[in-house]
PDB file of N, CA and C in Angstrom:
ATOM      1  N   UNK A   1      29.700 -10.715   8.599  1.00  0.00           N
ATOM      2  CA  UNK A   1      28.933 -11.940   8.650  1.00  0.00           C
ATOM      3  C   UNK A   1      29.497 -12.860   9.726  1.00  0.00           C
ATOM      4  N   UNK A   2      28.604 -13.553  10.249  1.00  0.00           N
ATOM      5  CA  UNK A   2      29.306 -14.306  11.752  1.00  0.00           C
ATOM      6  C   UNK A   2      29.119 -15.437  10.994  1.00  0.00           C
ATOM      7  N   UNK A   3      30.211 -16.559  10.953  1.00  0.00           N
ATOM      8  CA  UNK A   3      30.529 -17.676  10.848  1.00  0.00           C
ATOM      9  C   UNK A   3      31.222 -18.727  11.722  1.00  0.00           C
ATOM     10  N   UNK A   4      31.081 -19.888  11.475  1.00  0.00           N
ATOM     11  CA  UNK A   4      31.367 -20.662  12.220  1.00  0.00           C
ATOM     12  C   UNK A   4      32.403 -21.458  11.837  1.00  0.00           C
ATOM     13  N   UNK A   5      33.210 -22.409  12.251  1.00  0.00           N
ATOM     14  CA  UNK A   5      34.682 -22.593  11.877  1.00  0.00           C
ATOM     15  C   UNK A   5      34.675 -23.011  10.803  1.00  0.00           C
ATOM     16  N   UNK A   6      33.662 -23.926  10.183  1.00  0.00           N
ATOM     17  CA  UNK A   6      33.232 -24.574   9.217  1.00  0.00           C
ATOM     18  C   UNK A   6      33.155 -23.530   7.981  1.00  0.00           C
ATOM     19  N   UNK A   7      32.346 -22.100   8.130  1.00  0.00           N
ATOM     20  CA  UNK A   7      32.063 -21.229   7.394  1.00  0.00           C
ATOM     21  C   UNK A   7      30.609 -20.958   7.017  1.00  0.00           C
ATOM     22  N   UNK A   8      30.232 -21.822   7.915  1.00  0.00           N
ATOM     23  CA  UNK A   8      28.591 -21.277   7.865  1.00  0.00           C
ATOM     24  C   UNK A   8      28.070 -20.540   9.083  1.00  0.00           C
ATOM     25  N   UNK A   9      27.199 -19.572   8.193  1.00  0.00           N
ATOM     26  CA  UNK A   9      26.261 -18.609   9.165  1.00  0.00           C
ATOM     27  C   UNK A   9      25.874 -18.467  10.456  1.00  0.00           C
ATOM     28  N   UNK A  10      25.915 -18.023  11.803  1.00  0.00           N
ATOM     29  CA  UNK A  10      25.571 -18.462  12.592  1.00  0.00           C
ATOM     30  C   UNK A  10      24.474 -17.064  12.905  1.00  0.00           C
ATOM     31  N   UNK A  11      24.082 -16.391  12.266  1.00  0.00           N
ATOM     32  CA  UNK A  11      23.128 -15.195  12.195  1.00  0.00           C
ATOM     33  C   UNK A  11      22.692 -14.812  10.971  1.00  0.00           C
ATOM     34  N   UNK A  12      20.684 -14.675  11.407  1.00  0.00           N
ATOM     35  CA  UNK A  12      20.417 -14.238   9.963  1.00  0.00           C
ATOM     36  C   UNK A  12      21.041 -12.884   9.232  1.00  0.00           C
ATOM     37  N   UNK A  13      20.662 -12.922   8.311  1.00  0.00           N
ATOM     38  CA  UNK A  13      20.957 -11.331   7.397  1.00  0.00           C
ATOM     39  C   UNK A  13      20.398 -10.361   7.702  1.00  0.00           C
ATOM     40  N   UNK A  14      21.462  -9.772   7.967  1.00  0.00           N
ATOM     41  CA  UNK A  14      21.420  -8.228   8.154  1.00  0.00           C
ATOM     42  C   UNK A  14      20.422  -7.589   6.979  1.00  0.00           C
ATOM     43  N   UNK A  15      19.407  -6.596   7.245  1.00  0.00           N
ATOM     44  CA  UNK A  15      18.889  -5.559   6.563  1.00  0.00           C
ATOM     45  C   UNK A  15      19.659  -5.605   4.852  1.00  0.00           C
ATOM     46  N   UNK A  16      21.122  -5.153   5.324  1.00  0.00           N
ATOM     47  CA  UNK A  16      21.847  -4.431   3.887  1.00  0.00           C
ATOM     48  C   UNK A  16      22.337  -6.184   3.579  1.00  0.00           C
ATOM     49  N   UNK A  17      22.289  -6.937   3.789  1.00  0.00           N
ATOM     50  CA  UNK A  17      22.940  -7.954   3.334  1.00  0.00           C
ATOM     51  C   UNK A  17      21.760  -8.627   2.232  1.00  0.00           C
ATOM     52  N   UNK A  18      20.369  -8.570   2.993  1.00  0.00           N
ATOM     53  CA  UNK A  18      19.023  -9.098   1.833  1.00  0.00           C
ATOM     54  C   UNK A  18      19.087  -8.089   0.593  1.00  0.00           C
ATOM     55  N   UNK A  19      19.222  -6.312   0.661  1.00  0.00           N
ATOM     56  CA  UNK A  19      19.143  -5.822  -0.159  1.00  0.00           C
ATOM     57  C   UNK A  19      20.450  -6.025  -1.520  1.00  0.00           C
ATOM     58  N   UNK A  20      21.634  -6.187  -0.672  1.00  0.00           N
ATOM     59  CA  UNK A  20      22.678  -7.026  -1.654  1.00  0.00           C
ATOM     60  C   UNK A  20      22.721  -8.056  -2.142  1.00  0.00           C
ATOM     61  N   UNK A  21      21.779  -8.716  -1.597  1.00  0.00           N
ATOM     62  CA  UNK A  21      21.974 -10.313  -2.184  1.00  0.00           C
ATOM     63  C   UNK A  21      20.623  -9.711  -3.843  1.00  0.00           C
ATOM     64  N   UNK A  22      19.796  -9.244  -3.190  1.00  0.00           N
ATOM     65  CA  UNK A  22      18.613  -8.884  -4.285  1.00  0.00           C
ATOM     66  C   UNK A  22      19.159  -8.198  -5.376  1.00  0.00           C
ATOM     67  N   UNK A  23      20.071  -7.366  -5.260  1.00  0.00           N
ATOM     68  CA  UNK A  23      20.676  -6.376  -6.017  1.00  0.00           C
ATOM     69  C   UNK A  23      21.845  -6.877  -6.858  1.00  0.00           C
ATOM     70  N   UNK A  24      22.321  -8.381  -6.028  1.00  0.00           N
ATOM     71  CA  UNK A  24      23.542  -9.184  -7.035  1.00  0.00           C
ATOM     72  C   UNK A  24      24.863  -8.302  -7.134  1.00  0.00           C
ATOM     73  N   UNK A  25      25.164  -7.441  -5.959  1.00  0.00           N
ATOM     74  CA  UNK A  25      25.884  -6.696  -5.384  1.00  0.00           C
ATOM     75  C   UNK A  25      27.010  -7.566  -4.822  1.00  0.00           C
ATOM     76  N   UNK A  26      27.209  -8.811  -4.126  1.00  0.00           N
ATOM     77  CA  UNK A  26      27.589  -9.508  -3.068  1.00  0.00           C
ATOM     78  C   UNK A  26      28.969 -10.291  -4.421  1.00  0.00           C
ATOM     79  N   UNK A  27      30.395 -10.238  -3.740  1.00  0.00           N
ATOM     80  CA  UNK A  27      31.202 -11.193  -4.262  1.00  0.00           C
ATOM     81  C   UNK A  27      30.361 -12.488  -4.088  1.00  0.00           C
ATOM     82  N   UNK A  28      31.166 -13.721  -5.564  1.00  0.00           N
ATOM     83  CA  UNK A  28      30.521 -14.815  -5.551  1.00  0.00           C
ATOM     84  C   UNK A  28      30.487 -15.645  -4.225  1.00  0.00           C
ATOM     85  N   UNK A  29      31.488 -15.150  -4.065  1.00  0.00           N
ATOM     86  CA  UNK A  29      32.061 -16.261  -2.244  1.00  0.00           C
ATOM     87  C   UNK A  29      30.651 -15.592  -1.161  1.00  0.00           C
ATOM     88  N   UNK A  30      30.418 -14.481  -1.131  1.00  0.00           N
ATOM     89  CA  UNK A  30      29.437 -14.203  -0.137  1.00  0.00           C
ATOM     90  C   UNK A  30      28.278 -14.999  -0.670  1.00  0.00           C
ATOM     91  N   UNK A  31      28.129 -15.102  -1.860  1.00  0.00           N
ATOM     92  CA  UNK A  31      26.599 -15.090  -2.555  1.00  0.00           C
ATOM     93  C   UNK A  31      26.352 -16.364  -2.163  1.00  0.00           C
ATOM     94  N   UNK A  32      27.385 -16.995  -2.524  1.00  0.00           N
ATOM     95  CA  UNK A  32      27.160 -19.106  -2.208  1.00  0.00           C
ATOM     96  C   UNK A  32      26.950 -18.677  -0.354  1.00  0.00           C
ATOM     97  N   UNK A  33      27.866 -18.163   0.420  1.00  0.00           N
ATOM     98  CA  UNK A  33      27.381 -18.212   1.743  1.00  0.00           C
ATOM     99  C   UNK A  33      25.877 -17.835   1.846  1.00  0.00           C
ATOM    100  N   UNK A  34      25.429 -17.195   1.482  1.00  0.00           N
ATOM    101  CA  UNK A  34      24.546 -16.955   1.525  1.00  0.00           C
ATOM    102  C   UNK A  34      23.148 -17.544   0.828  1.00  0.00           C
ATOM    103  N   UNK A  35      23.257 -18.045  -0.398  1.00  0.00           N
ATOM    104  CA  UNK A  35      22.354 -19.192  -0.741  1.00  0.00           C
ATOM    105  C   UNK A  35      22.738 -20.485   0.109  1.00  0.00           C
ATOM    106  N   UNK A  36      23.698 -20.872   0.846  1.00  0.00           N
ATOM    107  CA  UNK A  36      23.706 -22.016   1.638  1.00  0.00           C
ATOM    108  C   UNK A  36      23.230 -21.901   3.413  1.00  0.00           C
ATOM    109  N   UNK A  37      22.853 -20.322   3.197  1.00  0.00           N
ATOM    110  CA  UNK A  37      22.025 -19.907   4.512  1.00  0.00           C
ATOM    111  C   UNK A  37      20.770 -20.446   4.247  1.00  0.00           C
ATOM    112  N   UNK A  38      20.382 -19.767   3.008  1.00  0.00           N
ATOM    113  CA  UNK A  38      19.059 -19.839   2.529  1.00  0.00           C
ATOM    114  C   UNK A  38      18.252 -21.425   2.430  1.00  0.00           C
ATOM    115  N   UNK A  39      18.863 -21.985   2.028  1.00  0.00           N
ATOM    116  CA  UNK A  39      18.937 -23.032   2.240  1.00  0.00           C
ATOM    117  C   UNK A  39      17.929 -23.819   3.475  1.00  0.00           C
ATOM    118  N   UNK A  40      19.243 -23.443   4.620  1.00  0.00           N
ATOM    119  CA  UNK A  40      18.370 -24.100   5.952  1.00  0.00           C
ATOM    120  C   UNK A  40      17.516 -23.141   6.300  1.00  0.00           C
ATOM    121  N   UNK A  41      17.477 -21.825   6.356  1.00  0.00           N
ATOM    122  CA  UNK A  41      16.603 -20.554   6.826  1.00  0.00           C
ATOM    123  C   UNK A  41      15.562 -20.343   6.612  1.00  0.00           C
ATOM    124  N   UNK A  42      14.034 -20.415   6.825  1.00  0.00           N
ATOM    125  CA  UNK A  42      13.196 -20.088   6.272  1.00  0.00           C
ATOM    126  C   UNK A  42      12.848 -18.973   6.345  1.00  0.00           C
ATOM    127  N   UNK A  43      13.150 -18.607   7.743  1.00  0.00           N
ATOM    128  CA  UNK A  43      13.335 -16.951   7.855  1.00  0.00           C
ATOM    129  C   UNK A  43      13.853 -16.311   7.172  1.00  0.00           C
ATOM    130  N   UNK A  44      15.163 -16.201   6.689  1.00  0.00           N
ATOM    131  CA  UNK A  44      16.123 -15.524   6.396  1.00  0.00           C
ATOM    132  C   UNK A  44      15.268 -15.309   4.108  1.00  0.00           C
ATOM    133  N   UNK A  45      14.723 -17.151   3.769  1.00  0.00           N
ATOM    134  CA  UNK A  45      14.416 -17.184   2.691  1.00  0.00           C
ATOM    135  C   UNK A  45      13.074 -16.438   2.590  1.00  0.00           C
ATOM    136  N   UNK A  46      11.934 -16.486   3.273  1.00  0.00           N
ATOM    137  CA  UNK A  46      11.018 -15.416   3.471  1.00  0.00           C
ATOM    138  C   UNK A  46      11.108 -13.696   3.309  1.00  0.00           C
ATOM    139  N   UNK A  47      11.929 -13.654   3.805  1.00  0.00           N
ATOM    140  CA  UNK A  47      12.590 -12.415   3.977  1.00  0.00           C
ATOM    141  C   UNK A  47      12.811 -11.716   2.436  1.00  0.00           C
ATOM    142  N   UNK A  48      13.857 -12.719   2.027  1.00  0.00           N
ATOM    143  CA  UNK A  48      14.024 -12.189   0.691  1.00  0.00           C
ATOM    144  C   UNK A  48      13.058 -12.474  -0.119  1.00  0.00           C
ATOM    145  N   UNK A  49      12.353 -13.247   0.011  1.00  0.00           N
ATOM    146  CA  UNK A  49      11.057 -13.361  -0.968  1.00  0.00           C
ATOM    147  C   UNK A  49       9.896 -11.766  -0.980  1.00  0.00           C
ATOM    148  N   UNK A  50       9.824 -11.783   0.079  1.00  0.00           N
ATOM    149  CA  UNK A  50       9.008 -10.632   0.555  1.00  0.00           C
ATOM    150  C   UNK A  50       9.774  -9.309  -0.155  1.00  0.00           C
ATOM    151  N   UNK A  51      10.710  -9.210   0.484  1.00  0.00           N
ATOM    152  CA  UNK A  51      11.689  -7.755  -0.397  1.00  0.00           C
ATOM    153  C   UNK A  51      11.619  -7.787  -2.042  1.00  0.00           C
ATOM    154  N   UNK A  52      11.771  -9.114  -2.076  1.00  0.00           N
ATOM    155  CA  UNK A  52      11.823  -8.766  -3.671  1.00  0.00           C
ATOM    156  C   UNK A  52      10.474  -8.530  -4.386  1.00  0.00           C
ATOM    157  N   UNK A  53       9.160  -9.171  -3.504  1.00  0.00           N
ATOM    158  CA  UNK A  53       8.259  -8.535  -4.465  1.00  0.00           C
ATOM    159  C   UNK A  53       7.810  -7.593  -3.972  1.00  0.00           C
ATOM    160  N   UNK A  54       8.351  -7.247  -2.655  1.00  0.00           N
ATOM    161  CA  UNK A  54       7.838  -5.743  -2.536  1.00  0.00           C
ATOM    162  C   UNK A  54       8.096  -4.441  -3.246  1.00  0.00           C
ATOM    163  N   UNK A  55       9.529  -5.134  -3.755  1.00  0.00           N
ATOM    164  CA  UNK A  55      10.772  -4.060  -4.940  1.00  0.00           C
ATOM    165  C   UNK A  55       9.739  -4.057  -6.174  1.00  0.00           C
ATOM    166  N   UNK A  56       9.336  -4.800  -6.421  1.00  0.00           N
ATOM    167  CA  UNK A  56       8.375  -5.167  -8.059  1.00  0.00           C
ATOM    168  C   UNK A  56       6.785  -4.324  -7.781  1.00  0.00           C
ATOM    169  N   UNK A  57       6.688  -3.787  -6.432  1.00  0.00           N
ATOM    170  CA  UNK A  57       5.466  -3.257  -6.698  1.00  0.00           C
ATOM    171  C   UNK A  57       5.816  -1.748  -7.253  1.00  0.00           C
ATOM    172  N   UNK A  58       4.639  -1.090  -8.170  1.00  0.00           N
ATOM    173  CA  UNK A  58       4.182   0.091  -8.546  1.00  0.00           C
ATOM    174  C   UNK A  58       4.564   1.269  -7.297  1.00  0.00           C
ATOM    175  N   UNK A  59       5.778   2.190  -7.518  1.00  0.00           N
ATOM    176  CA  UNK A  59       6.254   3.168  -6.611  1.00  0.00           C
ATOM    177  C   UNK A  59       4.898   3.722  -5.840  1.00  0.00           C
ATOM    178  N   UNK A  60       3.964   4.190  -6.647  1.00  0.00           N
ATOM    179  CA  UNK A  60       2.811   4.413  -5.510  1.00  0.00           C
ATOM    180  C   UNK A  60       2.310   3.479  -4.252  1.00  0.00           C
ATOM    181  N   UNK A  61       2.390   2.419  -4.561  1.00  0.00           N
ATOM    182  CA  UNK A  61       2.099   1.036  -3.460  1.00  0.00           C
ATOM    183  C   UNK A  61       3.032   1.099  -2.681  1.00  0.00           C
ATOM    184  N   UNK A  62       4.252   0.839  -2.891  1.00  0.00           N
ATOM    185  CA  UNK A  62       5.414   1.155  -1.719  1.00  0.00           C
ATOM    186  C   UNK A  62       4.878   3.044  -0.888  1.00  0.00           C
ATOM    187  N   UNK A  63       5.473   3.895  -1.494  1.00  0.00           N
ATOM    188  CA  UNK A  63       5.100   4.925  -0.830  1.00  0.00           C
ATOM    189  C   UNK A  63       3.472   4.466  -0.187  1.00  0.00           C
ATOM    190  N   UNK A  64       2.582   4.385  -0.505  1.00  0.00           N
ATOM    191  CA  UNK A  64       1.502   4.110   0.706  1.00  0.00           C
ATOM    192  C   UNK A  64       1.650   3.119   1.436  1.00  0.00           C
ATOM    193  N   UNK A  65       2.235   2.206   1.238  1.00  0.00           N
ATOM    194  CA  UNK A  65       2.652   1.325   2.655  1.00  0.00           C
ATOM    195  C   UNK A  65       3.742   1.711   3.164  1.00  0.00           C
ATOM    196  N   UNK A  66       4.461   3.089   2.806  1.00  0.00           N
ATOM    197  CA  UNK A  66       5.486   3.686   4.013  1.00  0.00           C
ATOM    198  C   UNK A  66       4.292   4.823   4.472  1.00  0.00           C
ATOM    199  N   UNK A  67       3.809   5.240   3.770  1.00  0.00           N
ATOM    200  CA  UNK A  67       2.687   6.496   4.640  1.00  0.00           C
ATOM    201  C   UNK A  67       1.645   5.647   5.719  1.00  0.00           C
ATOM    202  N   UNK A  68       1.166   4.623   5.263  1.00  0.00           N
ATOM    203  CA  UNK A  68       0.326   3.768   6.171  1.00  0.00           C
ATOM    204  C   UNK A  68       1.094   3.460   7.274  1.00  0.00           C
ATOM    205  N   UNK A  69       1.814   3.065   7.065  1.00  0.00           N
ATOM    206  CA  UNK A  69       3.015   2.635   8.297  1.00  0.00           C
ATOM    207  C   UNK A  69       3.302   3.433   9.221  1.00  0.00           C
ATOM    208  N   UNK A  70       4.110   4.635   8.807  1.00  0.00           N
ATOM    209  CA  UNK A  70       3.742   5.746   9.618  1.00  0.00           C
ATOM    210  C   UNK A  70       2.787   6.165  10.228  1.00  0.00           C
ATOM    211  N   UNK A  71       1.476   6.258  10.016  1.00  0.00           N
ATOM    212  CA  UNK A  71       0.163   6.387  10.694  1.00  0.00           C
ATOM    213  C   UNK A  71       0.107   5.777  11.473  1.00  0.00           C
ATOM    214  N   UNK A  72       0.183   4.299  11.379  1.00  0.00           N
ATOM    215  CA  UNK A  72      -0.063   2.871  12.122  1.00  0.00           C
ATOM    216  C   UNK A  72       0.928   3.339  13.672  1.00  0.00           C
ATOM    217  N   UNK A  73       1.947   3.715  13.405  1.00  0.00           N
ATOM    218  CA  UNK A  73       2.731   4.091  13.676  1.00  0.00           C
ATOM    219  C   UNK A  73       3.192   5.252  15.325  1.00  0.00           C
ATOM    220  N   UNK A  74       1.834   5.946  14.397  1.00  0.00           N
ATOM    221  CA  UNK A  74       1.382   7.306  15.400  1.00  0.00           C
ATOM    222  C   UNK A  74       2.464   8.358  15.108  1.00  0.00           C
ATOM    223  N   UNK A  75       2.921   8.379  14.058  1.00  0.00           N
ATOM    224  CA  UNK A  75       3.324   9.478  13.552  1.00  0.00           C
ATOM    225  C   UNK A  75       2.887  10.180  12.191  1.00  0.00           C
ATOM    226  N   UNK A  76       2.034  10.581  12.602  1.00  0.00           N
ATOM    227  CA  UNK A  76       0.971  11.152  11.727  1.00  0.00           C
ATOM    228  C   UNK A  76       1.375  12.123  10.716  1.00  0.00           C
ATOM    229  N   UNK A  77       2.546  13.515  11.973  1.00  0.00           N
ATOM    230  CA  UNK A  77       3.004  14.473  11.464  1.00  0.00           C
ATOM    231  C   UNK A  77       4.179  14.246  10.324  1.00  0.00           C
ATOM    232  N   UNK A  78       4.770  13.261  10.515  1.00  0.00           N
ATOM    233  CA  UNK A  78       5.666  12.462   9.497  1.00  0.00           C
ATOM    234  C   UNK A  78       5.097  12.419   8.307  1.00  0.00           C
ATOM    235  N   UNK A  79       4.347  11.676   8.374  1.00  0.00           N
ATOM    236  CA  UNK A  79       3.197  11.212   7.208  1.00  0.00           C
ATOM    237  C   UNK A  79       2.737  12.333   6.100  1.00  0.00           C
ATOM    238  N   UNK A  80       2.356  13.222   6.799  1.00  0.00           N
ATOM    239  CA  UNK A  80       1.663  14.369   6.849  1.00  0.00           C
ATOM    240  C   UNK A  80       3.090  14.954   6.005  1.00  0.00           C
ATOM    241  N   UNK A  81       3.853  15.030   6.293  1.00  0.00           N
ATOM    242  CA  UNK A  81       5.004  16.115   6.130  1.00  0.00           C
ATOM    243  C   UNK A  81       5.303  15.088   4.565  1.00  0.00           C
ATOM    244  N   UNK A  82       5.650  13.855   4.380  1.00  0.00           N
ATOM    245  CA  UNK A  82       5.843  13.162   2.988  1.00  0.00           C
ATOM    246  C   UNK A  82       5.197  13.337   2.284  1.00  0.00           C
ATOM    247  N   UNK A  83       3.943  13.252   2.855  1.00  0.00           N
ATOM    248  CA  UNK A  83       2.642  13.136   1.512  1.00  0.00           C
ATOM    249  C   UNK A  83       2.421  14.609   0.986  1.00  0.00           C
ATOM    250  N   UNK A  84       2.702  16.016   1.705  1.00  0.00           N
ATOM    251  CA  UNK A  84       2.976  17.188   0.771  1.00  0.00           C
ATOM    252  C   UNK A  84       4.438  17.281   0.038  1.00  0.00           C
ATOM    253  N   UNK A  85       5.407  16.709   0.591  1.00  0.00           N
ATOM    254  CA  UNK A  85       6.525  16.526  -0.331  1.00  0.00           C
ATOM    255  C   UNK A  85       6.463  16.338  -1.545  1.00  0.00           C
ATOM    256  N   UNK A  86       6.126  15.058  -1.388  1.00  0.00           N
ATOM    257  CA  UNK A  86       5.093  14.097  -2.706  1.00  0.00           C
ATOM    258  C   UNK A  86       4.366  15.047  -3.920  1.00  0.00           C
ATOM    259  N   UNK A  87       3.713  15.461  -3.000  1.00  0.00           N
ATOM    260  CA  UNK A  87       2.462  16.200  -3.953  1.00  0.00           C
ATOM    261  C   UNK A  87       2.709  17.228  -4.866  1.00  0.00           C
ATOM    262  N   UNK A  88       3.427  18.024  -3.710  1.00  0.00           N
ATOM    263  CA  UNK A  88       3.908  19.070  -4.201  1.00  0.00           C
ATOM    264  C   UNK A  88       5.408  18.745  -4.990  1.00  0.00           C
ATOM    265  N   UNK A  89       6.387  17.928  -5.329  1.00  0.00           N
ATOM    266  CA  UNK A  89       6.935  17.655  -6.119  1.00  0.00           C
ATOM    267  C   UNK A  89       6.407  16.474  -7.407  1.00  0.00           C
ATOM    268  N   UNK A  90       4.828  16.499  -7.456  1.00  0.00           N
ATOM    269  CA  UNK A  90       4.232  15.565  -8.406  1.00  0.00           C
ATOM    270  C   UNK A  90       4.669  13.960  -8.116  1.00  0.00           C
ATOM    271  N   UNK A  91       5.559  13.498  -7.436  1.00  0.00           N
ATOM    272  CA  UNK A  91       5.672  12.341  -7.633  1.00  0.00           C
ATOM    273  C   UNK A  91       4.678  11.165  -7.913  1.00  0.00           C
ATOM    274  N   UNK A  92       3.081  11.800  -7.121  1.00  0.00           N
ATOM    275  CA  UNK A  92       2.103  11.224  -6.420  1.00  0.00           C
ATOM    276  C   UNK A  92       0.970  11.231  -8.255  1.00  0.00           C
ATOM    277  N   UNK A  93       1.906  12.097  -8.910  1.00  0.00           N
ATOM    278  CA  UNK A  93       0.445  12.287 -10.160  1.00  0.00           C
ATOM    279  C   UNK A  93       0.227  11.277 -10.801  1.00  0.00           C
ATOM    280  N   UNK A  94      -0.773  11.358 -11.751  1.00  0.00           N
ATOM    281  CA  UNK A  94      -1.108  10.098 -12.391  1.00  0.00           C
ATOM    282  C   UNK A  94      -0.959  10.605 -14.028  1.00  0.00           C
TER     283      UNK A  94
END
């Protein structure tokens, strides 16, 4: 985490740092740094807003907005290659 002499943030959160803060993974000392990011950040507070209800959607909704994505993407064959994974290990059944 980059800080400043003071001890505040001088860069948003890293990828693994939103998924730790969501996960309540983070010592208390990071966690306050990090709600006192949140704080001034709207970016950084967006961010985690978004992750977390993206975590709360129905595993089928996530997997199609990683298969959509991929498409979007132009990697079709990717796509293509998950969604028989999927299938063929049932994940996809109802």
């Amino acid at each position: 985490m980059a800080k400043t002499e003071r001890g505040r943030r001088l860069a948003h959160l890293t990828p693994e740092e939103v998924v730790e803060y969501i996960d309540r993974v983070m010592s208390k000392a990071e966690r306050r740094q990090v709600d006192a990011h949140l704080a001034e950040c709207d970016r950084c507070l967006t961010e985690i807003v978004e992750v977390t209800e993206w975590m709360h959607k129905p595993l089928y909704e996530r997997l199609m907005h990683l298969l959509l994505s991929l498409v979007r993407r132009s990697e079709r064959g990717l796509a293509v290659a998950v969604t028989v994974r999927l299938l063929a290990g049932g994940a996809l059944s109802t």
